[in-house]
Protein backbone atom coordinates (compact mmCIF):
# COMPACT_ATOMS: atom_id res chain seq x y z
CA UNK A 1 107.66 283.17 36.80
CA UNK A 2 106.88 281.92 33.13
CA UNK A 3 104.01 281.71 31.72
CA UNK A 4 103.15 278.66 30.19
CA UNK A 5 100.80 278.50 27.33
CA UNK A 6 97.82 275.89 27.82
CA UNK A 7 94.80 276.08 25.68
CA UNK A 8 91.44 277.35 26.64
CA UNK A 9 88.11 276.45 25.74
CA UNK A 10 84.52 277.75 24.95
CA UNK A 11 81.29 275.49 26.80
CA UNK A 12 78.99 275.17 24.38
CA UNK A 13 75.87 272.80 24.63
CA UNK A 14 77.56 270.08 25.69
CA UNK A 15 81.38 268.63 26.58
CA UNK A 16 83.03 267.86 23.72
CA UNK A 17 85.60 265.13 23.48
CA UNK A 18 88.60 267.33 22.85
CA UNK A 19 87.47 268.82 26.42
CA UNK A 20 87.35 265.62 27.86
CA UNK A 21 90.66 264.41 26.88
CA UNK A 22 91.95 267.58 27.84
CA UNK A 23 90.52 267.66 31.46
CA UNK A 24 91.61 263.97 31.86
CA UNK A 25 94.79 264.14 31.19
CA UNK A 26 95.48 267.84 33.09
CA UNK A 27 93.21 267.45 35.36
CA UNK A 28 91.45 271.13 35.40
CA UNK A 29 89.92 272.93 32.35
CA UNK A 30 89.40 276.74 31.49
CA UNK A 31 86.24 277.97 29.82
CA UNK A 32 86.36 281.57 29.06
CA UNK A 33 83.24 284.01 28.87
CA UNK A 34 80.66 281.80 30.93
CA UNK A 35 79.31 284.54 32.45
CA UNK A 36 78.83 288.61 31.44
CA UNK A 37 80.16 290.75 33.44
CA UNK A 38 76.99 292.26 34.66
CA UNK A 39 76.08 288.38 35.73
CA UNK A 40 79.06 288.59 37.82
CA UNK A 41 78.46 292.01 39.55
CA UNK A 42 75.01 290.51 40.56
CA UNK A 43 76.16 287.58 42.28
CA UNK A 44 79.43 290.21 43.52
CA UNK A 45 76.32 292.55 44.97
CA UNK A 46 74.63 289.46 46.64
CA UNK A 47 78.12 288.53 48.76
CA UNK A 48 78.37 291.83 49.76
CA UNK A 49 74.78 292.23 50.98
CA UNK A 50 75.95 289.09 53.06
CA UNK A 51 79.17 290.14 54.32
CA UNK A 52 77.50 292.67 55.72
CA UNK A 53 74.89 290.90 57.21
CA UNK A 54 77.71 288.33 58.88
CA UNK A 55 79.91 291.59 59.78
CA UNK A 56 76.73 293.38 61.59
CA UNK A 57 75.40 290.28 63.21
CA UNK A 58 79.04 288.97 64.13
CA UNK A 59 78.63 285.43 62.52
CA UNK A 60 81.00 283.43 62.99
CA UNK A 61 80.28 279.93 61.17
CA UNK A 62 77.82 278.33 59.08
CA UNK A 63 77.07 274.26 59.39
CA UNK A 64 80.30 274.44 61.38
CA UNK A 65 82.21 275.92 59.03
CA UNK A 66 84.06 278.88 60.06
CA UNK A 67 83.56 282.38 58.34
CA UNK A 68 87.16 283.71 57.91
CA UNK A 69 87.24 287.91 58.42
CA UNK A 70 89.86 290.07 57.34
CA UNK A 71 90.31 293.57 56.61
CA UNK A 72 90.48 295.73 53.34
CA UNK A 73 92.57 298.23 52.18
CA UNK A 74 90.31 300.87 53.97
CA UNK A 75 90.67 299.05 57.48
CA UNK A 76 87.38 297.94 57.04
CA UNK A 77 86.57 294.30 58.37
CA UNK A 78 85.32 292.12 56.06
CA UNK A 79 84.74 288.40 54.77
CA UNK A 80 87.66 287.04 53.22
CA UNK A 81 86.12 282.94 53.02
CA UNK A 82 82.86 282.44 52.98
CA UNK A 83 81.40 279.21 53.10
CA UNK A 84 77.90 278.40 51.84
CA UNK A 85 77.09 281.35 49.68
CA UNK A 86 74.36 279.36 47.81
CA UNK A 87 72.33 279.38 51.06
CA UNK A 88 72.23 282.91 51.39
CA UNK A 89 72.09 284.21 48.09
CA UNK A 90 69.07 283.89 44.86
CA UNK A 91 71.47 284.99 42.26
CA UNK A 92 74.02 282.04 43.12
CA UNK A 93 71.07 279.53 43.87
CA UNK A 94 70.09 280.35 40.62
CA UNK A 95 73.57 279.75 38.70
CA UNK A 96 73.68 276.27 40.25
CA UNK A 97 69.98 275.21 38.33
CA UNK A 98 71.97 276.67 34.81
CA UNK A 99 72.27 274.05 31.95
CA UNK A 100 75.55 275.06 31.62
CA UNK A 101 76.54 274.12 35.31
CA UNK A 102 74.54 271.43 34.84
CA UNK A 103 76.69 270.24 32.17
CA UNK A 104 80.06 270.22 33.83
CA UNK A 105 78.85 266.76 35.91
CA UNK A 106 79.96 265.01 32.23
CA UNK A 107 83.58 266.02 33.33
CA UNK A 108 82.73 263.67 36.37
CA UNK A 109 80.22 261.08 35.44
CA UNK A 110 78.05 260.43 39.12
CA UNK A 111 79.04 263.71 40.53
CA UNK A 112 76.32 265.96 42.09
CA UNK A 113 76.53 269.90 43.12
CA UNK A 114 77.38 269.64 47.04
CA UNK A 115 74.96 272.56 47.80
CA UNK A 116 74.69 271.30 51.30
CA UNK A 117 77.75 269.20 51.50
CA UNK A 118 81.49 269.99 52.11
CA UNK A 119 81.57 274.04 52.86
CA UNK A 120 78.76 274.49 50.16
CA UNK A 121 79.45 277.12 47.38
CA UNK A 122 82.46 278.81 48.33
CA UNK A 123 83.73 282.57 47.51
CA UNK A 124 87.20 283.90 48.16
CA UNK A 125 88.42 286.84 48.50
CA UNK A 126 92.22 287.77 48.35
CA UNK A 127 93.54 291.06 49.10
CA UNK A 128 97.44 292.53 49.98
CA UNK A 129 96.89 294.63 52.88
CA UNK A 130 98.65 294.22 56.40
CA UNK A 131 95.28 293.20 58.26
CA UNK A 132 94.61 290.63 55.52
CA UNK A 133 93.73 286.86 56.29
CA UNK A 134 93.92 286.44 52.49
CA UNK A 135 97.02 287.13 50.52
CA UNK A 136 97.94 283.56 49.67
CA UNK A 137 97.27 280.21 49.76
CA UNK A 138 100.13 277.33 49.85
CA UNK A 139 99.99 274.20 47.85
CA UNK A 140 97.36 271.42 48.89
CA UNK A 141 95.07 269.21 47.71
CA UNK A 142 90.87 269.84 47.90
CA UNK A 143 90.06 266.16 48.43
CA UNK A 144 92.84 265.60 51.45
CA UNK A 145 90.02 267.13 53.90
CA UNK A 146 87.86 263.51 53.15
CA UNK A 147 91.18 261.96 55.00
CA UNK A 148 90.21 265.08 57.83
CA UNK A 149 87.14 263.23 58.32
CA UNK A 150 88.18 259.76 58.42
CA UNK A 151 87.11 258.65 55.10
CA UNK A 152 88.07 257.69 52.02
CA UNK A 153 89.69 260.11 49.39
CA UNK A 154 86.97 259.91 46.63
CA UNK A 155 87.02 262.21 43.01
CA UNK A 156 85.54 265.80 43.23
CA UNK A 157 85.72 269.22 41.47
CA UNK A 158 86.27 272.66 41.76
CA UNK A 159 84.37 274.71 39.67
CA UNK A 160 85.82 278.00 39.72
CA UNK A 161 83.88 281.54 38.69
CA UNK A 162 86.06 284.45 38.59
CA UNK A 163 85.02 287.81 40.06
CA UNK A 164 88.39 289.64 38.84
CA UNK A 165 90.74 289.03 36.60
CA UNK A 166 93.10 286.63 37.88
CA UNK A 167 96.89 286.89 36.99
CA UNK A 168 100.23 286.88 38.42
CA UNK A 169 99.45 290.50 39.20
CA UNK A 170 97.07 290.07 41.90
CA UNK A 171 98.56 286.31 43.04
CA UNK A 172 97.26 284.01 40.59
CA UNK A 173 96.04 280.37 40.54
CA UNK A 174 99.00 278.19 39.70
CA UNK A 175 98.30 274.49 38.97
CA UNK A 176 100.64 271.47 38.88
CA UNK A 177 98.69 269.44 35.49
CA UNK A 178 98.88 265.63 35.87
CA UNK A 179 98.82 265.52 39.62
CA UNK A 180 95.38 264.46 39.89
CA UNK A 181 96.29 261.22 38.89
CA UNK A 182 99.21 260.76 41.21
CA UNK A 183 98.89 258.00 44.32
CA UNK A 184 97.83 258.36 47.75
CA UNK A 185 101.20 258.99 49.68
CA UNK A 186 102.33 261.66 47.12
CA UNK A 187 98.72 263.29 47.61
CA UNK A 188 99.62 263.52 51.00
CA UNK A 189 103.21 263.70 51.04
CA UNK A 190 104.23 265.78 47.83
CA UNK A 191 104.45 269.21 49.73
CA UNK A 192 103.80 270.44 52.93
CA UNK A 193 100.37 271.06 52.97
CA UNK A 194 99.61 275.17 53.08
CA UNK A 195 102.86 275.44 54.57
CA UNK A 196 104.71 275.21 51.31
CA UNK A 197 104.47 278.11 49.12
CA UNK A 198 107.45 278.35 46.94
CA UNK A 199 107.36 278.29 43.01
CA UNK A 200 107.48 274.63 41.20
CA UNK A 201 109.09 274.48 38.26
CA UNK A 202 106.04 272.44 36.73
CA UNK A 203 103.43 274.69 37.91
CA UNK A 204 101.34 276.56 35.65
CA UNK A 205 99.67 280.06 36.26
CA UNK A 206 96.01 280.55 34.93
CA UNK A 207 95.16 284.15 33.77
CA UNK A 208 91.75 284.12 33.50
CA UNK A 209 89.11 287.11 32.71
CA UNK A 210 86.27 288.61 35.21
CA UNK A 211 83.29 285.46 34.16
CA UNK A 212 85.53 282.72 33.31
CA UNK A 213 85.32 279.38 34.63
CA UNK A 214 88.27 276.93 36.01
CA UNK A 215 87.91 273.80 36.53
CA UNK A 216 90.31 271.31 38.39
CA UNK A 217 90.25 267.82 39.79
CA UNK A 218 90.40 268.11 43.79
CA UNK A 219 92.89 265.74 43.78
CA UNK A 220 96.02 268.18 41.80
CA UNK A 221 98.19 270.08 43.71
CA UNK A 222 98.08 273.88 43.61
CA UNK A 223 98.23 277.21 45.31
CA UNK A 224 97.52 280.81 45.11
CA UNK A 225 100.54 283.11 45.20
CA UNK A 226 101.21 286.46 46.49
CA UNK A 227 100.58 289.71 44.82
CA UNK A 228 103.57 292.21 44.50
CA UNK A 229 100.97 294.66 44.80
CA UNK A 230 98.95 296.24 47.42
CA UNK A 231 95.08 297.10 47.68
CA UNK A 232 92.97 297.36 45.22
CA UNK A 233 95.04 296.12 42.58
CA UNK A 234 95.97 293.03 44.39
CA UNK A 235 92.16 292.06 44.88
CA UNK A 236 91.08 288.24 43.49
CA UNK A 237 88.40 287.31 43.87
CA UNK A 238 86.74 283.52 43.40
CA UNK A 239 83.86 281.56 43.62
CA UNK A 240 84.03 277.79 44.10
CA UNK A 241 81.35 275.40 43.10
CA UNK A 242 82.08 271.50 44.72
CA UNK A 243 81.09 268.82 42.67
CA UNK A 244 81.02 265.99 45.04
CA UNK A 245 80.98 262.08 44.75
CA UNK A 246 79.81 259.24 47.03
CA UNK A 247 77.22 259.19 50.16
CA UNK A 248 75.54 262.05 50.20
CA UNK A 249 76.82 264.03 53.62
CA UNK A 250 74.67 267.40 54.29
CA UNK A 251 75.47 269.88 56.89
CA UNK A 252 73.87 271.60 59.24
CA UNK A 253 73.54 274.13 61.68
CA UNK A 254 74.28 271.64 64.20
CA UNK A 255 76.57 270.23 62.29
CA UNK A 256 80.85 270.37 64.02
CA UNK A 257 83.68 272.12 62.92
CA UNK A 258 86.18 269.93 61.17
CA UNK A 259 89.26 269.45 63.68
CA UNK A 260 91.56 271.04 60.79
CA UNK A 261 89.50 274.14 60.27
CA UNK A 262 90.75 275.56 63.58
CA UNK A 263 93.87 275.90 62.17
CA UNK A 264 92.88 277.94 59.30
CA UNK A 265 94.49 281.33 60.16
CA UNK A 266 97.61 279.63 60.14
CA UNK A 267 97.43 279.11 56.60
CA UNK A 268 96.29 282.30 54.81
């Protein structure tokens, strides 16, 4: 596919109106360098000290939120989605008390950090492998699951750290800009949702560096493609930090799986 050029930003001390405009009329934002790269490898260490944990102890959900498992390159099983990482893990805990997180709310004015809402803080991991769960992800929408649970679609974001570098190389976000503010029935109806996977000619692919940060409105279409290549090289991985509107909704460990969920290995 083609590139597309699309400018990138750095976050200083607060959101400047440039950023603003820019987010509002795209609907996502990239802010480059948030986070060293030994930052990242910390909070890289602290999923892995879970996974293993979950892959030991054979976990499979947390608040009723299933814990998707793949394998690796190696033919080792491990966690491919895992849902509420800020529970489990200091270093992430930690990132969500930042200023600098703390700051992104401006992008949505009334938003809080759904720490114990939604699937909590969310980390992905893609790999190419034949055993994978995780090689890509179709187009959809973040804020069709409120429709999932009977209620109204209301604003959120997706606050995206990157683990890897992300490019078309190991599958690649791709973005359509401008969807966010399309209507209900083409939120729904625009594309099959996960099912649909092919190239749009208004997409746009973010490359983004190991400790950037992405940014996009849950209500813009967009998917994760396929790397051409296989192991190691094909690796992406991403956390997700929800920024959440309305009632507040916590989970817990009583709390039941979404009817849609159980469909999830359909969709990887």
């Amino acid at each position: 596919m083609q590139t597309k050029y699309y400018k990138k930003f750095t976050l200083g001390t607060e959101i400047t109106e440039e950023q603003l405009n820019f987010f509002d009329e795209f609907g996502f934002i990239h802010f480059e360098d948030f986070l060293s790269t030994e930052d990242v490898d910390d909070i890289i260490k602290s999923t892995e000290t879970l996974q293993h944990h979950w892959v030991i102890n054979q976990v499979n959900q947390v608040n009723g939120i299933p814990i998707k498992y793949g394998y690796n390159e190696h033919g080792e099983k491990i966690v491919q989605r895992f849902p509420f990482t800020n529970l489990f893990s200091s270093e992430i805990q930690a990132l969500l008390k930042h200023n600098s997180i703390q700051l992104l709310k401006s992008l949505m004015p009334g938003s809080r950090i759904g720490e114990q809402e939604k699937d909590g803080v969310v980390v992905n991991h893609y790999v190419n492998v034949p055993n994978s769960s995780y090689k890509q992800l179709g187009w959809h929408t973040d804020s069709a699951r409120d429709i999932f649970y009977g209620k109204k679609v209301l604003p959120m974001l997706n606050v995206g750290l990157y683990f890897d570098d992300s490019s078309e190389d190991n599958g690649g976000l791709r973005v359509l800009p401008g969807t966010h503010k399309q209507n209900a029935f083409k939120m729904l109806f625009h594309k099959a949702y996960f099912l649909s996977k092919r190239e749009d000619g208004g997409e746009i692919l973010v490359n983004a560096k190991k400790g950037d940060l992405v940014i996009h409105d849950g209500r813009m279409w967009h998917r994760v493609g396929q790397s051409p290549y296989f192991g190691e090289r094909s690796r992406r991985r991403v956390m997700y930090i929800p920024f959440v509107t309305g009632d507040y909704q916590p989970k817990n460990e009583k709390s039941k799986t979404p009817f849609y969920l159980k469909f999830q290995n359909l969709i990887g």
